[in-house]
Protein backbone atom coordinates (compact mmCIF):
# COMPACT_ATOMS: atom_id res chain seq x y z
CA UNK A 1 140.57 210.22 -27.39
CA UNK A 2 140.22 206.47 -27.84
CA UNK A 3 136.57 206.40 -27.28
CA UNK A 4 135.97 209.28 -29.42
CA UNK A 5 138.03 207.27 -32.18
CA UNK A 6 136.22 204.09 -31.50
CA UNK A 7 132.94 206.35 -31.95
CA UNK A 8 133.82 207.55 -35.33
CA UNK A 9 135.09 204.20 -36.43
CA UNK A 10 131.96 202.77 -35.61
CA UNK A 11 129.94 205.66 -37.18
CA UNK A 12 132.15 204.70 -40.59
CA UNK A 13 131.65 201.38 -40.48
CA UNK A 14 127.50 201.89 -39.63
CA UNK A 15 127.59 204.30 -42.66
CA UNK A 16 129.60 202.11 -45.02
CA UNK A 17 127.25 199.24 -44.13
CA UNK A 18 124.41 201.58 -44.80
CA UNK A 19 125.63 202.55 -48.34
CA UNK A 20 125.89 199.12 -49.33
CA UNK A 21 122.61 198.05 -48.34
CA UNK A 22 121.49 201.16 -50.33
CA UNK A 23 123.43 200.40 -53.52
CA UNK A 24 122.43 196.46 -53.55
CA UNK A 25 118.33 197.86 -53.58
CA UNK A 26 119.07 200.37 -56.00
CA UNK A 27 120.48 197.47 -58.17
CA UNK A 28 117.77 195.08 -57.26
CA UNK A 29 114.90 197.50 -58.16
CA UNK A 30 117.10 198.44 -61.39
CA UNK A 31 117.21 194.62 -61.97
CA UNK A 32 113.65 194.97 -61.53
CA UNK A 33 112.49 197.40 -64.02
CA UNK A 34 115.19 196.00 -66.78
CA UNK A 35 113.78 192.68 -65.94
CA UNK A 36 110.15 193.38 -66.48
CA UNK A 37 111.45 193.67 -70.20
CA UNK A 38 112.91 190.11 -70.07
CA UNK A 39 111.71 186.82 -70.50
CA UNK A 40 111.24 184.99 -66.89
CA UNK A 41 114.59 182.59 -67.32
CA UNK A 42 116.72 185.70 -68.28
CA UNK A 43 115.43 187.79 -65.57
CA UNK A 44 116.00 185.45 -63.05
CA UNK A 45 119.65 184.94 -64.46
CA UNK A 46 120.22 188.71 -64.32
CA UNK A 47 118.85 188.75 -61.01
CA UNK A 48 121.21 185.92 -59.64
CA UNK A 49 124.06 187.36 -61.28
CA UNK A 50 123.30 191.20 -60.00
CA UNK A 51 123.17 189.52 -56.28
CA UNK A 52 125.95 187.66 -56.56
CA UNK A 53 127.68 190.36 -57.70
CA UNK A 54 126.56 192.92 -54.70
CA UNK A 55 127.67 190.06 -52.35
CA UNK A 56 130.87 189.87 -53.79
CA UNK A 57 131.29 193.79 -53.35
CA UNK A 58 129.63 193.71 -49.95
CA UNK A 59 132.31 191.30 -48.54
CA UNK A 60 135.28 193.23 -50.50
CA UNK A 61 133.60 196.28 -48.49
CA UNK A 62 133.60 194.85 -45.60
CA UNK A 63 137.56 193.44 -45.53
CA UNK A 64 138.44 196.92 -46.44
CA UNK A 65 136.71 198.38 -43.93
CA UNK A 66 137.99 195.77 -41.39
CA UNK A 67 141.91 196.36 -42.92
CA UNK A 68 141.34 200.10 -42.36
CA UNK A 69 139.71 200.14 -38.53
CA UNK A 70 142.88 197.59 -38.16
CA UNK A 71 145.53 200.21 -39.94
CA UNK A 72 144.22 202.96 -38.13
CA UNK A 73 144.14 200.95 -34.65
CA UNK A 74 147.85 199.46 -35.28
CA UNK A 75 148.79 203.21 -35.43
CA UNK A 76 147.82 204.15 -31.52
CA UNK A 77 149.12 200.97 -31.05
CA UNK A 78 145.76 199.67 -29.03
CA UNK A 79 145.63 195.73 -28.62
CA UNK A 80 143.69 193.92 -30.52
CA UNK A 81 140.74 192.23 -28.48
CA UNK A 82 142.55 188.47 -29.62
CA UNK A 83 145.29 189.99 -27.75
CA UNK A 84 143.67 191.37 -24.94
CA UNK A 85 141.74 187.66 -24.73
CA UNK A 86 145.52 186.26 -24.14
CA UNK A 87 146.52 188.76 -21.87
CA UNK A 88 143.24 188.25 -19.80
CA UNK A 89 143.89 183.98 -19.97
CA UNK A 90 147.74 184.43 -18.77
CA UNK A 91 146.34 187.07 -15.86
CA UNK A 92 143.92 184.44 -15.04
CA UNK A 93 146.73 182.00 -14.73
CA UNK A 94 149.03 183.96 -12.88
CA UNK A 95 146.24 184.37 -10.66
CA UNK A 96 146.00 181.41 -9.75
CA UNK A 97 149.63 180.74 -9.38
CA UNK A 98 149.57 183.13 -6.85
CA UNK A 99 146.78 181.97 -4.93
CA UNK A 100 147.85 178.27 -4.68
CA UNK A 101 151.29 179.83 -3.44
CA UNK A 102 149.84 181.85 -0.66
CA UNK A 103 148.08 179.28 0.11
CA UNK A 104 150.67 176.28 0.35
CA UNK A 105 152.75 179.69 2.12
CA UNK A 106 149.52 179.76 4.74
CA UNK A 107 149.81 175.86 4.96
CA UNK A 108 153.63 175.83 6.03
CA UNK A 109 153.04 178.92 8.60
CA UNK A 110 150.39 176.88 10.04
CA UNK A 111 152.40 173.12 10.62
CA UNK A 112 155.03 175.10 12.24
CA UNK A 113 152.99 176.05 14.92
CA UNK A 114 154.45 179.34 15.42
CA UNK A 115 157.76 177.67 16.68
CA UNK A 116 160.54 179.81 17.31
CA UNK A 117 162.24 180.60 14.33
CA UNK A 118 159.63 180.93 12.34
């Protein structure tokens, strides 16, 4: 279920990407054929303002996307991979907390010599 949702997340995002690239051609080739009826400075202000523009819309895109893959990944409560980065640092150190004290645990069986007692 969650790789089949990851899947179609990923195959929305791809195709929201893909529409954007798509639109921001379409308006540079529009920008093109208005242009051509332009004088050089105005074209090439149209054109810088048409790009900015896209830009502007492609990063909007993009945070919306983002806030909606988040939304819908808060709902089946998955972690977030920053989360799962923390969880994978504090497993590292408990780790090692464990080793050192089955170690220093190894150490004391050892200088007792396997007296009685212990």
């Amino acid at each position: 279920m969650v790789a089949d949702l990851r899947t179609a997340l990923q195959e929305t995002w791809t195709k929201a990407l893909t529409a954007a690239s798509s639109a921001e051609e379409q308006a540079q080739a529009l920008v093109g054929r208005v242009g051509s009826l332009l004088e050089g400075a105005t074209q090439k202000e149209l054109l810088a303002e048409v790009t900015s523009r896209i830009q502007t819309q492609r990063q909007e895109l993009h945070g919306h996307v983002q806030q909606a893959v988040k939304s819908a990944l808060d709902r089946l409560r998955l972690p977030s991979s920053a989360e799962l980065t923390v969880l994978r640092t504090r497993l590292g150190e408990l780790e090692s907390r464990l080793a050192a004290m089955e170690a220093e645990r190894e150490a004391h069986k050892a200088g007792l010599g396997g007296r009685p007692g212990a």
